[in-house]
PDB file of N, CA and C in Angstrom:
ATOM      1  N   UNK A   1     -13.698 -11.139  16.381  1.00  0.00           N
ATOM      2  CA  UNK A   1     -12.677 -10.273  15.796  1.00  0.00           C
ATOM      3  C   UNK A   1     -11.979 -11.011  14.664  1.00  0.00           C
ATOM      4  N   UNK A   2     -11.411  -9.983  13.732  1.00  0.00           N
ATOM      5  CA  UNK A   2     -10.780 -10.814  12.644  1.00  0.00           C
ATOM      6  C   UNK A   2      -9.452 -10.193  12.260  1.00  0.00           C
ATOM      7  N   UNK A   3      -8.552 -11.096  11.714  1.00  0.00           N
ATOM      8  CA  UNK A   3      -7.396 -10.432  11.100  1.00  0.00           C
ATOM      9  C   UNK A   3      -7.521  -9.660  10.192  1.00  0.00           C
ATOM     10  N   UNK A   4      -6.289  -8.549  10.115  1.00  0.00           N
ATOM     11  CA  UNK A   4      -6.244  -7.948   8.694  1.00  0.00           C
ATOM     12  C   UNK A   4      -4.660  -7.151   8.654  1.00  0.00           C
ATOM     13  N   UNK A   5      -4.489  -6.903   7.418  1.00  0.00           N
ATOM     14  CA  UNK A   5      -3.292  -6.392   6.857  1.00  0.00           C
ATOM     15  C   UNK A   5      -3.433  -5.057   6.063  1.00  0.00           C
ATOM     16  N   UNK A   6      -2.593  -3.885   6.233  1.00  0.00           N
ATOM     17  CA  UNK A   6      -2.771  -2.524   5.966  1.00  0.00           C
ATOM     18  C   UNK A   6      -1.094  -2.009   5.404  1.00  0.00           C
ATOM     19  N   UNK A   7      -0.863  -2.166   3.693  1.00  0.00           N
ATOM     20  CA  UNK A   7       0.168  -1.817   3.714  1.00  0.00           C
ATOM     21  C   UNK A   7      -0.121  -0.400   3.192  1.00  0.00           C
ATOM     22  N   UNK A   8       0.141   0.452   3.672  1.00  0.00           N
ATOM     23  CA  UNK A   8       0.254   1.752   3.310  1.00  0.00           C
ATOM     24  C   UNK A   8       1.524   2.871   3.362  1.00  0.00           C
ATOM     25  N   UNK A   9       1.548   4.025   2.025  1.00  0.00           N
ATOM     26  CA  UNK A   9       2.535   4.085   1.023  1.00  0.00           C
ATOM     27  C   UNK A   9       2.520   6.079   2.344  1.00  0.00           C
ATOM     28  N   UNK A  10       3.902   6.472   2.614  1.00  0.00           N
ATOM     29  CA  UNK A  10       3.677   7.662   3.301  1.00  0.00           C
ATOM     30  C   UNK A  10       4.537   8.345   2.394  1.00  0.00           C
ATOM     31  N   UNK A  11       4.261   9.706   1.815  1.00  0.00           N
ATOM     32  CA  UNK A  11       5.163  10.959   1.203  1.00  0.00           C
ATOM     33  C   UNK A  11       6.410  10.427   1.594  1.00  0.00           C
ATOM     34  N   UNK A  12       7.497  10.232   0.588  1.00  0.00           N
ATOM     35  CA  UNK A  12       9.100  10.584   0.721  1.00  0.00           C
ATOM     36  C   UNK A  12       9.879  11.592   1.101  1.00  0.00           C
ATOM     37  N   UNK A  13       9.282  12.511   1.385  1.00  0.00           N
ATOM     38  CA  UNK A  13       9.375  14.462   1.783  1.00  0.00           C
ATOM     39  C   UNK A  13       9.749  13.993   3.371  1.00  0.00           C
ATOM     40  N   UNK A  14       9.176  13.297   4.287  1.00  0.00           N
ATOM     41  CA  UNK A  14       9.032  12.884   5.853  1.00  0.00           C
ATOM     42  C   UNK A  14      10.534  12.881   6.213  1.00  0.00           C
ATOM     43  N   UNK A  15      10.792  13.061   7.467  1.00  0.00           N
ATOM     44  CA  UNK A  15      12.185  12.680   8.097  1.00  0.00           C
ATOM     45  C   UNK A  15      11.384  11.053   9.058  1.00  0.00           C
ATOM     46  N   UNK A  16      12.170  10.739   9.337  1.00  0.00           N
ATOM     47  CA  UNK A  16      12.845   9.067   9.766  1.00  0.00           C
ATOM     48  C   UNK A  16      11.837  10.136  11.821  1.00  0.00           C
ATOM     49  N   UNK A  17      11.360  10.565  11.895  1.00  0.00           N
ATOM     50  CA  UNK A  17      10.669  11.238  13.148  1.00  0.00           C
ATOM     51  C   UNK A  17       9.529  11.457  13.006  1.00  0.00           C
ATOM     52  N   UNK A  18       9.110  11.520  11.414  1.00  0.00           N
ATOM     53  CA  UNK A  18       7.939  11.982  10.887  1.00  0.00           C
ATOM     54  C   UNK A  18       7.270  10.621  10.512  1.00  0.00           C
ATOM     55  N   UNK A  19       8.423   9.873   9.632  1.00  0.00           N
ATOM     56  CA  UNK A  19       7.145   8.579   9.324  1.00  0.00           C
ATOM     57  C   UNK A  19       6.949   7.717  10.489  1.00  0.00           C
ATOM     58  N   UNK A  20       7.340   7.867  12.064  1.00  0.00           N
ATOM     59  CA  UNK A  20       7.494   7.204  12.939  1.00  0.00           C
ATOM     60  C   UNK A  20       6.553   7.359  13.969  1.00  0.00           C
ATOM     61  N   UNK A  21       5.691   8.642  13.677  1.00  0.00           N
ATOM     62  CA  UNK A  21       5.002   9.618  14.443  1.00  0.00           C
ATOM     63  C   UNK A  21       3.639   9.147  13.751  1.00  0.00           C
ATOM     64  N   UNK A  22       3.966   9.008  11.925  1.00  0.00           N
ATOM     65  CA  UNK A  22       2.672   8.581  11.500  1.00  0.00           C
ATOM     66  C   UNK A  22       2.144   7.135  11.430  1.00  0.00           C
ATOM     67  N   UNK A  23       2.953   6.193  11.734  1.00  0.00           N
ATOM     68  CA  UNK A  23       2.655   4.655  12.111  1.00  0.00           C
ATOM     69  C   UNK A  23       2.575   4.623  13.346  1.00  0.00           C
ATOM     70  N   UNK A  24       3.096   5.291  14.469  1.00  0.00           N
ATOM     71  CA  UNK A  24       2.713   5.187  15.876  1.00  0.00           C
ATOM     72  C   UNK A  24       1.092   5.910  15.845  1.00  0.00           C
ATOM     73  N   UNK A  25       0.635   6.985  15.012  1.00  0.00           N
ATOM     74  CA  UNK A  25      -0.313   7.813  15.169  1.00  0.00           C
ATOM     75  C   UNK A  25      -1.717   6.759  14.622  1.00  0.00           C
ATOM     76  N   UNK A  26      -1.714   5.707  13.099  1.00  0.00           N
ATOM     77  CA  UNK A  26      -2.332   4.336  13.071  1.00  0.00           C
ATOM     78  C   UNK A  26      -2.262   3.551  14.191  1.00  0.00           C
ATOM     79  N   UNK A  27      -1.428   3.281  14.835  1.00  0.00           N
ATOM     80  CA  UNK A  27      -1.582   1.755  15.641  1.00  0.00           C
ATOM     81  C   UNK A  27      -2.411   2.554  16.466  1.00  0.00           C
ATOM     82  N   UNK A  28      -2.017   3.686  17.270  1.00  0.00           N
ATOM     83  CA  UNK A  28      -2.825   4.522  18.327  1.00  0.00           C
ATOM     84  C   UNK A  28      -4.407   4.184  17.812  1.00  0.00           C
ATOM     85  N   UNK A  29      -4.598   4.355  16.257  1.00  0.00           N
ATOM     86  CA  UNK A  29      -6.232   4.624  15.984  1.00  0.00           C
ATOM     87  C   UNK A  29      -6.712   3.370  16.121  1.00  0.00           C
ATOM     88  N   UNK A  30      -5.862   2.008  15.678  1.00  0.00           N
ATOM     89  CA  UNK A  30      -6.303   0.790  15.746  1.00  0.00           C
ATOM     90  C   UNK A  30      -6.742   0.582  17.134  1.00  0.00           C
ATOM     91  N   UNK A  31      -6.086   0.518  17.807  1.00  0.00           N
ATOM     92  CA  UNK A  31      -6.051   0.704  19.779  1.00  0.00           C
ATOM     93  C   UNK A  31      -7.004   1.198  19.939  1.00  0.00           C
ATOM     94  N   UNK A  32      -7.495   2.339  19.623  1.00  0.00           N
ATOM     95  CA  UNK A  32      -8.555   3.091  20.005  1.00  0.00           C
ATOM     96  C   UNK A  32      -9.691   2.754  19.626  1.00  0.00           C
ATOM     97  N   UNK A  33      -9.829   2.208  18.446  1.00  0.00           N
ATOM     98  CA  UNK A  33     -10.938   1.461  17.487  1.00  0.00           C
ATOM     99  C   UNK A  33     -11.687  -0.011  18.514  1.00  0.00           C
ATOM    100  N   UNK A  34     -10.599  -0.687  19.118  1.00  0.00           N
ATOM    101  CA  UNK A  34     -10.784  -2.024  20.463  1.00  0.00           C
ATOM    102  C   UNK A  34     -10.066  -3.016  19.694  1.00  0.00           C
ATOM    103  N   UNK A  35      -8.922  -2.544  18.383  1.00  0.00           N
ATOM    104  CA  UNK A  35      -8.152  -3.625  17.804  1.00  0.00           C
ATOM    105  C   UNK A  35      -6.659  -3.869  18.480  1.00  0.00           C
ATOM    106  N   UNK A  36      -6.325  -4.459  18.430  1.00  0.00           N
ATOM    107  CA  UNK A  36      -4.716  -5.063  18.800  1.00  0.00           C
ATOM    108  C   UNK A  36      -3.826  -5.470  17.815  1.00  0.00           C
ATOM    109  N   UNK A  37      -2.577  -4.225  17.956  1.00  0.00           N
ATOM    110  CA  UNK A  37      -1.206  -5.001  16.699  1.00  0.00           C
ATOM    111  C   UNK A  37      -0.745  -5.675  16.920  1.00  0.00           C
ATOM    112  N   UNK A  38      -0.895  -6.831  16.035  1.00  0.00           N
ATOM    113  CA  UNK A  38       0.144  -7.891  16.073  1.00  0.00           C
ATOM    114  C   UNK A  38       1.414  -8.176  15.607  1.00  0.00           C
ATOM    115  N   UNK A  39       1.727  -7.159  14.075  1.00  0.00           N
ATOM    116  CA  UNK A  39       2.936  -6.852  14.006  1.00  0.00           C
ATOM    117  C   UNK A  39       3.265  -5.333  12.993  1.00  0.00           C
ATOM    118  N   UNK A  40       4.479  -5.200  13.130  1.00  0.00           N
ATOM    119  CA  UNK A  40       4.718  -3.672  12.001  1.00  0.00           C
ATOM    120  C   UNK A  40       5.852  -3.899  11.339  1.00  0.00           C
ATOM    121  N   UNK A  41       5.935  -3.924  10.052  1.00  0.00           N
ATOM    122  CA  UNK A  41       7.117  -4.038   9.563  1.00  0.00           C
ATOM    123  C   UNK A  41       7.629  -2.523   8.611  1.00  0.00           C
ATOM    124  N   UNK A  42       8.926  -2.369   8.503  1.00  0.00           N
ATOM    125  CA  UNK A  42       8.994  -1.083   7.871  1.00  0.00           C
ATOM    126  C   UNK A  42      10.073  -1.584   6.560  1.00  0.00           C
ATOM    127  N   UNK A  43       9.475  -1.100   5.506  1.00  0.00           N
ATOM    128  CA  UNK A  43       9.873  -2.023   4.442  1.00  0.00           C
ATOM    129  C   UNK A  43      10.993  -0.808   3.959  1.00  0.00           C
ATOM    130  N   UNK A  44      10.618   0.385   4.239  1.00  0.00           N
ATOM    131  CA  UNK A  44      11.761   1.369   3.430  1.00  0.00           C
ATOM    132  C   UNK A  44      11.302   2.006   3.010  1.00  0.00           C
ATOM    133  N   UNK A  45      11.847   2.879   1.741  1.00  0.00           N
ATOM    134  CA  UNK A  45      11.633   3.983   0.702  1.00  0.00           C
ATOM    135  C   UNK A  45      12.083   2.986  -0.353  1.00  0.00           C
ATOM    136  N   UNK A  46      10.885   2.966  -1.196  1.00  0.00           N
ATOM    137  CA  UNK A  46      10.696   2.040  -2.053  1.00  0.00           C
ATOM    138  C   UNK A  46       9.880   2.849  -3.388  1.00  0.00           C
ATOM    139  N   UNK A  47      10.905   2.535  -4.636  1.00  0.00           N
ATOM    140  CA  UNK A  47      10.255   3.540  -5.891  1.00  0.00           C
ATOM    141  C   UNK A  47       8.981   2.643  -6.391  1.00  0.00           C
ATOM    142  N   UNK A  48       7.343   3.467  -7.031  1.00  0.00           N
ATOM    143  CA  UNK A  48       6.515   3.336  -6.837  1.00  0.00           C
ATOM    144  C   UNK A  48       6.510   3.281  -8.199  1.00  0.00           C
ATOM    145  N   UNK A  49       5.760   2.218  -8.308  1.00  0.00           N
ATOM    146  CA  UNK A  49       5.748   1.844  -9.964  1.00  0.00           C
ATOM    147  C   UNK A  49       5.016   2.897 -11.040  1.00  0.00           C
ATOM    148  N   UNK A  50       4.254   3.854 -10.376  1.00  0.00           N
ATOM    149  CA  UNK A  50       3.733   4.705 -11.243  1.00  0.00           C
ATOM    150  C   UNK A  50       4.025   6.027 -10.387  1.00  0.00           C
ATOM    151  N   UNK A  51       4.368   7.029 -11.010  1.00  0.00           N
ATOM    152  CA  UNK A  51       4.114   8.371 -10.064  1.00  0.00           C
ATOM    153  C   UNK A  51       2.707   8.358  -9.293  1.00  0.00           C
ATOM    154  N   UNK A  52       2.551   8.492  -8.070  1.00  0.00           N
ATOM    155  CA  UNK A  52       1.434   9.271  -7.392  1.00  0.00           C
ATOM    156  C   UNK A  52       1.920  10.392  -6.742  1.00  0.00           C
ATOM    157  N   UNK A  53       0.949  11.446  -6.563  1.00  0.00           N
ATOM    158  CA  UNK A  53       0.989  13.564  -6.349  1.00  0.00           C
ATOM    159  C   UNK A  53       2.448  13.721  -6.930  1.00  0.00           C
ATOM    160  N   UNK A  54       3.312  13.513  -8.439  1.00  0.00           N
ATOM    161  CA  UNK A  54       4.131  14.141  -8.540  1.00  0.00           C
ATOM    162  C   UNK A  54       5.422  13.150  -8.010  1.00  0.00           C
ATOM    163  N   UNK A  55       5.248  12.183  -7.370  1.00  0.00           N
ATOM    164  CA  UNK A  55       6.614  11.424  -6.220  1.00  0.00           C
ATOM    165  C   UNK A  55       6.382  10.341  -6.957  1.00  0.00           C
ATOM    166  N   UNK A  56       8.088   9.665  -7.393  1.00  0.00           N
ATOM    167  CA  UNK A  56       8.463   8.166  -7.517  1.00  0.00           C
ATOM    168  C   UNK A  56       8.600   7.452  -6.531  1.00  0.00           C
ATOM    169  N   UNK A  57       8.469   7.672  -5.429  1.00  0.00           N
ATOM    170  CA  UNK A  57       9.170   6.645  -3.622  1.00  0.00           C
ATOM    171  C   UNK A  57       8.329   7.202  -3.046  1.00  0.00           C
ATOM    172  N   UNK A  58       8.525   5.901  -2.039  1.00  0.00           N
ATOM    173  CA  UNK A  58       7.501   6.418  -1.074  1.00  0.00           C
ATOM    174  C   UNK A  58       7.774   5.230  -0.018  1.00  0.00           C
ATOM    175  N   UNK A  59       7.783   5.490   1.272  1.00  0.00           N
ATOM    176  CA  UNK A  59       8.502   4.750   2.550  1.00  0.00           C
ATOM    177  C   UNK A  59       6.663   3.539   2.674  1.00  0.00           C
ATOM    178  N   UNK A  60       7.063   2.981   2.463  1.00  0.00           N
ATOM    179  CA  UNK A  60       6.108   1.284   2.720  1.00  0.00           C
ATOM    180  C   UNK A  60       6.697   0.461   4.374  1.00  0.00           C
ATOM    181  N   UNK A  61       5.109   0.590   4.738  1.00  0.00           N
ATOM    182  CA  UNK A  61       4.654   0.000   5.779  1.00  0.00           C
ATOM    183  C   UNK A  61       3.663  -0.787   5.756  1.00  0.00           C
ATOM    184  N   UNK A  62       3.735  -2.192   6.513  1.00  0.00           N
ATOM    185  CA  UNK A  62       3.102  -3.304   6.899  1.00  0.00           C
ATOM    186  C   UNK A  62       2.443  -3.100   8.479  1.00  0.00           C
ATOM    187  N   UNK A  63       1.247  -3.214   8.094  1.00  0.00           N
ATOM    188  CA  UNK A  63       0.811  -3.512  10.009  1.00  0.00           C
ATOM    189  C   UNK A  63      -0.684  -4.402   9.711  1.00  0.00           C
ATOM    190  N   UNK A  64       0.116  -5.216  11.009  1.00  0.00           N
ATOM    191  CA  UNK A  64      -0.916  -6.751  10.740  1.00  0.00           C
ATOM    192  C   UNK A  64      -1.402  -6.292  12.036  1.00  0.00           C
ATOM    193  N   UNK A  65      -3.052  -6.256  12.314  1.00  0.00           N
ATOM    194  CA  UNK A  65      -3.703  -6.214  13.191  1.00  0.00           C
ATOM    195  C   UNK A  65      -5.171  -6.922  13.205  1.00  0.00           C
ATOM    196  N   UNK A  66      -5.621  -7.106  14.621  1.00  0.00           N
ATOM    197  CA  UNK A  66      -6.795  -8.130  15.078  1.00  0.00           C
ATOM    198  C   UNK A  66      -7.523  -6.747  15.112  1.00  0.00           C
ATOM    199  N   UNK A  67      -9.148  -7.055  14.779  1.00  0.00           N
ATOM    200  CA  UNK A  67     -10.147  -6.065  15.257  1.00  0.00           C
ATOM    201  C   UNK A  67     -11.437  -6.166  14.479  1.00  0.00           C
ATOM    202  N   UNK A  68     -12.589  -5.651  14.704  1.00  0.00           N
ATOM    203  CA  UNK A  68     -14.112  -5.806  14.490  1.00  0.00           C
ATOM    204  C   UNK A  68     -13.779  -5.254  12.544  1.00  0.00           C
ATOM    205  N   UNK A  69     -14.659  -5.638  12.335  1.00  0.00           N
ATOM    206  CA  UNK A  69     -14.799  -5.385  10.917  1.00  0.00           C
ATOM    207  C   UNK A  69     -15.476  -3.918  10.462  1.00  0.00           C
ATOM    208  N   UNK A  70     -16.048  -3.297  11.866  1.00  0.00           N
ATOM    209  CA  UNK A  70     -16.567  -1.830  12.449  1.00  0.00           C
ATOM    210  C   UNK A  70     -15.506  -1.417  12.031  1.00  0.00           C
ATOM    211  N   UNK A  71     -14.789  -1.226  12.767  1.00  0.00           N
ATOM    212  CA  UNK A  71     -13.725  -0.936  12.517  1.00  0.00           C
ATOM    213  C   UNK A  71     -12.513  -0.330  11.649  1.00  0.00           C
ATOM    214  N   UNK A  72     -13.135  -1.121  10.457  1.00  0.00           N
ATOM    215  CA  UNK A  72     -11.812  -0.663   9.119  1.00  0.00           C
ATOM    216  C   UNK A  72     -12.300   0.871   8.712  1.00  0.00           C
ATOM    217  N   UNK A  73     -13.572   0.751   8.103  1.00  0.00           N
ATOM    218  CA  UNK A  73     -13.976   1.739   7.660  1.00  0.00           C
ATOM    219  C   UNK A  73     -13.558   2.964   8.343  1.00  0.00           C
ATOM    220  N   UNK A  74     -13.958   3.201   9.832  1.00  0.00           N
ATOM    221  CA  UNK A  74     -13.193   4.309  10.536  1.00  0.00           C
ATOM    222  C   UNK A  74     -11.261   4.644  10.524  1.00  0.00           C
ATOM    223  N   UNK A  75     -11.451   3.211   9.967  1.00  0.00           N
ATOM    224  CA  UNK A  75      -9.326   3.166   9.937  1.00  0.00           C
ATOM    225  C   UNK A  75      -9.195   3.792   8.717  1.00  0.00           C
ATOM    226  N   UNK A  76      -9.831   3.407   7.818  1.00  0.00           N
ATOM    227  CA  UNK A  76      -9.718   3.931   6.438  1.00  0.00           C
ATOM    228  C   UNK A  76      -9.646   5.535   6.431  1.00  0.00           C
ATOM    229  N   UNK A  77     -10.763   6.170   6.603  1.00  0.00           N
ATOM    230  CA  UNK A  77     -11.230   7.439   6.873  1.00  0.00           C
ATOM    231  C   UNK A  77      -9.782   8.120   7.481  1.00  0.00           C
ATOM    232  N   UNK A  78      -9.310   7.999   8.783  1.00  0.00           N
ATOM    233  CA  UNK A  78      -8.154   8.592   9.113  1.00  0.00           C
ATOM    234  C   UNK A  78      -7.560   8.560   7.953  1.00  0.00           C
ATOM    235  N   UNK A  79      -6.769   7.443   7.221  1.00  0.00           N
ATOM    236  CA  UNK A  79      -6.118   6.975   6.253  1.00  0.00           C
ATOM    237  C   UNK A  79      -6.412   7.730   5.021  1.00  0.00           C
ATOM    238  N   UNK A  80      -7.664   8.542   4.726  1.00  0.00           N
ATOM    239  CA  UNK A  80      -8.091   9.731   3.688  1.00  0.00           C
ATOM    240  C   UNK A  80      -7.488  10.670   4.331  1.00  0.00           C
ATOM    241  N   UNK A  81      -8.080  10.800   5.583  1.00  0.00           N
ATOM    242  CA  UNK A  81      -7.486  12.072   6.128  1.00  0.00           C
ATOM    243  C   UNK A  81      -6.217  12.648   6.089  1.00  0.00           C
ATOM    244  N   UNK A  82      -5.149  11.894   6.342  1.00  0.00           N
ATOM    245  CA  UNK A  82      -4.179  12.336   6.585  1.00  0.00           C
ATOM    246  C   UNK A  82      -2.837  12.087   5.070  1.00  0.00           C
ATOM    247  N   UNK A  83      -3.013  13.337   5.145  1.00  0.00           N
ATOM    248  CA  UNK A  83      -2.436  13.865   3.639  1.00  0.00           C
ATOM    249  C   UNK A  83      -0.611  13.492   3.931  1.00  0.00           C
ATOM    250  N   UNK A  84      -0.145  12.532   4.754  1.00  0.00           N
ATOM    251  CA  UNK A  84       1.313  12.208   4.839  1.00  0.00           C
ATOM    252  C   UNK A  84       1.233  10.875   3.810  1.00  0.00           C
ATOM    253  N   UNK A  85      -0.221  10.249   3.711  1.00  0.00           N
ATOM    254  CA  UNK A  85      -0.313   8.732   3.311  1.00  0.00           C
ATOM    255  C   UNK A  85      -0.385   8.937   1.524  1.00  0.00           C
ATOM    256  N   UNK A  86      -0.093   8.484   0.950  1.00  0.00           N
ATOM    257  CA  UNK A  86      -0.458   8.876  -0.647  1.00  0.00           C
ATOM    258  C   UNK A  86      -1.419   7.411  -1.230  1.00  0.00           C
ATOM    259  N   UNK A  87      -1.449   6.608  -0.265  1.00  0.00           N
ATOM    260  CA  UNK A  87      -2.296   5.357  -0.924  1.00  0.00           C
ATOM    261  C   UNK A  87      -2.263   4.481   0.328  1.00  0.00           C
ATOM    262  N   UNK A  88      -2.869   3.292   0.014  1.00  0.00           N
ATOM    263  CA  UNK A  88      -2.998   2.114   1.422  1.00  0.00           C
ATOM    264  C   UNK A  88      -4.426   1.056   0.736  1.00  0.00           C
ATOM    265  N   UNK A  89      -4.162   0.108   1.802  1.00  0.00           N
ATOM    266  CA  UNK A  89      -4.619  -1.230   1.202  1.00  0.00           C
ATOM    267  C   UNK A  89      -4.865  -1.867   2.165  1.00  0.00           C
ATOM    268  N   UNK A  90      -6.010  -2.678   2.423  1.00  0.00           N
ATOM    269  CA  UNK A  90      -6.302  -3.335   3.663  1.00  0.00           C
ATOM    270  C   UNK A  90      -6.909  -4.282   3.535  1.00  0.00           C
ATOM    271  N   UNK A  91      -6.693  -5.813   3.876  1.00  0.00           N
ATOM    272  CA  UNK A  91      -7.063  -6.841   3.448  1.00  0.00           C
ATOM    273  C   UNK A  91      -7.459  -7.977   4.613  1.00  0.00           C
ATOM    274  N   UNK A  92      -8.384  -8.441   4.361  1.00  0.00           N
ATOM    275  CA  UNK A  92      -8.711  -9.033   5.916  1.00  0.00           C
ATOM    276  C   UNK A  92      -8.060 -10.541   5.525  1.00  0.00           C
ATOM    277  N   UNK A  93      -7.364 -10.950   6.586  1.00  0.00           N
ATOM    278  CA  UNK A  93      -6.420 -12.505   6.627  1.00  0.00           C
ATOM    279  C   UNK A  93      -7.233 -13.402   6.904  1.00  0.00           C
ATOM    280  N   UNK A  94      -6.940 -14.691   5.707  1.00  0.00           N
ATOM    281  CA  UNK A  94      -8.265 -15.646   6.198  1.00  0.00           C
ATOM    282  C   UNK A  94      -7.214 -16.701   6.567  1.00  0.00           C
ATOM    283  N   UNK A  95      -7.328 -18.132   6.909  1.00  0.00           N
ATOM    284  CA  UNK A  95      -6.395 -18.681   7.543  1.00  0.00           C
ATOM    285  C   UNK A  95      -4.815 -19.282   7.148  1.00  0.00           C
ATOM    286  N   UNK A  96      -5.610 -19.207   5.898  1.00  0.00           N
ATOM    287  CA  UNK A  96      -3.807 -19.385   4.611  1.00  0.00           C
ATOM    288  C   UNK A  96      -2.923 -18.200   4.912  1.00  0.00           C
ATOM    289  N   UNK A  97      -4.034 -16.906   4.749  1.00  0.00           N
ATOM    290  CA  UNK A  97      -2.457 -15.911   4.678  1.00  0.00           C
ATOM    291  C   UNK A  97      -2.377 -15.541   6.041  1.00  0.00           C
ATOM    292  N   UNK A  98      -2.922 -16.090   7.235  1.00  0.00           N
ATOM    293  CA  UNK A  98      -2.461 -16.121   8.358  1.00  0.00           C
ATOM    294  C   UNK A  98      -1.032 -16.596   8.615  1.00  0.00           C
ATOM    295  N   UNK A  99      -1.040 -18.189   8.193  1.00  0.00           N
ATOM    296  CA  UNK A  99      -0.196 -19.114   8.415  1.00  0.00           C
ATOM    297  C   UNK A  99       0.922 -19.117   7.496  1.00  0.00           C
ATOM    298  N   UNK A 100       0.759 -17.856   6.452  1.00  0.00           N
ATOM    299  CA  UNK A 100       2.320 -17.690   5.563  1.00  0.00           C
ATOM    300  C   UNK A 100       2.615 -16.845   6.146  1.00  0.00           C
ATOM    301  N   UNK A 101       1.873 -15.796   7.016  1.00  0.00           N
ATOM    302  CA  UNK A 101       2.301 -14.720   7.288  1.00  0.00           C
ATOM    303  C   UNK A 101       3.143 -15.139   8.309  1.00  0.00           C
ATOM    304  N   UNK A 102       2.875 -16.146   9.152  1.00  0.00           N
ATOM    305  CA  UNK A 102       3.733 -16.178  10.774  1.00  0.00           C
ATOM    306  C   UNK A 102       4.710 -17.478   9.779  1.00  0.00           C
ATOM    307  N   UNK A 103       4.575 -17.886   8.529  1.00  0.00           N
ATOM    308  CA  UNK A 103       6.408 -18.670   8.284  1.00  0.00           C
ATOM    309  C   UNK A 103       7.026 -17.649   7.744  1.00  0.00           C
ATOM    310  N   UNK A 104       6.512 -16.845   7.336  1.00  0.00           N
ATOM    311  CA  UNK A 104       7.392 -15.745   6.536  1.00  0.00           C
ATOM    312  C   UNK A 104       8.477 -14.634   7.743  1.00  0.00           C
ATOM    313  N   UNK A 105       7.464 -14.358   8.784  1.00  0.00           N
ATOM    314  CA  UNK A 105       8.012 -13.595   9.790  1.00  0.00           C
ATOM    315  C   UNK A 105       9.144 -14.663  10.292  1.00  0.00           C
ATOM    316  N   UNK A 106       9.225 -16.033  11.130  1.00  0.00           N
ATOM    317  CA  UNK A 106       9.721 -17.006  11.254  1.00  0.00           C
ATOM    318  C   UNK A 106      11.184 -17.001  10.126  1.00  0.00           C
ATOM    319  N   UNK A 107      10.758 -16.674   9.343  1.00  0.00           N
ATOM    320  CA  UNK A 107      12.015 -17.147   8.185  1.00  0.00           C
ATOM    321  C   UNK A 107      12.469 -15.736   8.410  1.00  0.00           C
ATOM    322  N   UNK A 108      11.921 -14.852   7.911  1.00  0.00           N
ATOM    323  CA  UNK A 108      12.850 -13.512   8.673  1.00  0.00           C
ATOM    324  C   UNK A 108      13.210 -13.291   9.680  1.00  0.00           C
ATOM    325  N   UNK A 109      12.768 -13.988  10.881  1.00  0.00           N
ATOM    326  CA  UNK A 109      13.562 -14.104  12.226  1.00  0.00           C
ATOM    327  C   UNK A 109      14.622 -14.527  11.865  1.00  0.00           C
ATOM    328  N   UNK A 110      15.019 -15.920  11.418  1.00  0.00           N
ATOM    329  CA  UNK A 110      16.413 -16.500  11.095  1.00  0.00           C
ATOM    330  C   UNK A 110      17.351 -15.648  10.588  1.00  0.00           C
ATOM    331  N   UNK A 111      17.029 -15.557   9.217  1.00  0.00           N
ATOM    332  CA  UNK A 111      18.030 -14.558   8.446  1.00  0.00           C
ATOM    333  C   UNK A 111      18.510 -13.112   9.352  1.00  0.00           C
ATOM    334  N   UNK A 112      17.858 -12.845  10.151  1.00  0.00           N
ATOM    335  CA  UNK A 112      18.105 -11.571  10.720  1.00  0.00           C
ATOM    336  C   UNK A 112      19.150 -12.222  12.183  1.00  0.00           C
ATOM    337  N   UNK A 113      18.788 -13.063  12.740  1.00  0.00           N
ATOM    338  CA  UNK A 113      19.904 -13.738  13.607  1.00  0.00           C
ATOM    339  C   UNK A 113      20.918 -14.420  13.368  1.00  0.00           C
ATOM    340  N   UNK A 114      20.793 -14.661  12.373  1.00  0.00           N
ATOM    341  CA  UNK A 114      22.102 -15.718  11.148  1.00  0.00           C
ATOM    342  C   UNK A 114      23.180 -14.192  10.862  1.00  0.00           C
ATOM    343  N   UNK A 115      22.097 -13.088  10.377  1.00  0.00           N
ATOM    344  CA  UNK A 115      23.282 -12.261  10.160  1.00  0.00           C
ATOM    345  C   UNK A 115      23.820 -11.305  11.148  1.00  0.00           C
ATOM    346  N   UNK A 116      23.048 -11.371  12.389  1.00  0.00           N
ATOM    347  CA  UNK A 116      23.759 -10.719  13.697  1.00  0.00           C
ATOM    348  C   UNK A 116      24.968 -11.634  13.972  1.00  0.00           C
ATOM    349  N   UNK A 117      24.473 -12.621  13.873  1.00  0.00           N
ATOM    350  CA  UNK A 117      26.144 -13.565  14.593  1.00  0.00           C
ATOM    351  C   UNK A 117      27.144 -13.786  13.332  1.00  0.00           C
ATOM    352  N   UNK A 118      27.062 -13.722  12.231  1.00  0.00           N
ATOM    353  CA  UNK A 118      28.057 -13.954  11.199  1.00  0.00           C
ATOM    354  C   UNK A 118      29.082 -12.704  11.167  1.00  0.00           C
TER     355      UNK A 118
END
């Protein structure tokens, strides 16, 4: 099995129930595929450097997951399918951007507990 990273861009139109339904509805396909998440980050509604369908923003999501290289292609396909996504990107982690990825999370652990207790 191998790592990989999937940031993908969902319609700004969604309620905060809707884009929550459609990243729970990915990890479900990853799961189902015989992959395992390792993490999800939700970056926001974030303006998109070029219009895509008509929309400047668009809510950006991170999900780092383990799984067969079988695999993507069928992840992808959902990822056509489903007309909430307007774009996405999937990149398999080789051991460098493994090991920035877990100081980077690490360093955002801090800052996020530094500013609960301040």
């Amino acid at each position: 099995m191998s790592f990989y990273e999937t940031v993908f861009i969902l319609t700004p139109v969604l309620s905060e129930d809707q884009t929550k339904e459609a990243v729970a509805k990915f990890e479900g396909e990853i799961s189902s595929l015989g992959g395992k998440v390792r993490h999800t980050e939700h970056w926001g509604l974030r303006k998109l450097a070029y219009p895509i369908q008509k929309k400047s923003t668009g809510f950006y999501f991170l999900v780092e997951f383990e799984a067969e290289g079988t695999a993507i292609g069928t992840l992808e396909l959902a990822f056509k399918r489903d007309e909430r996504v307007m774009r996405f990107l999937t990149v398999k982690m080789e051991k460098d951007h493994l090991a920035y990825s877990e100081k980077r999370r690490a360093k955002m652990g801090e800052k996020k507990s530094v500013s609960a207790e301040a």
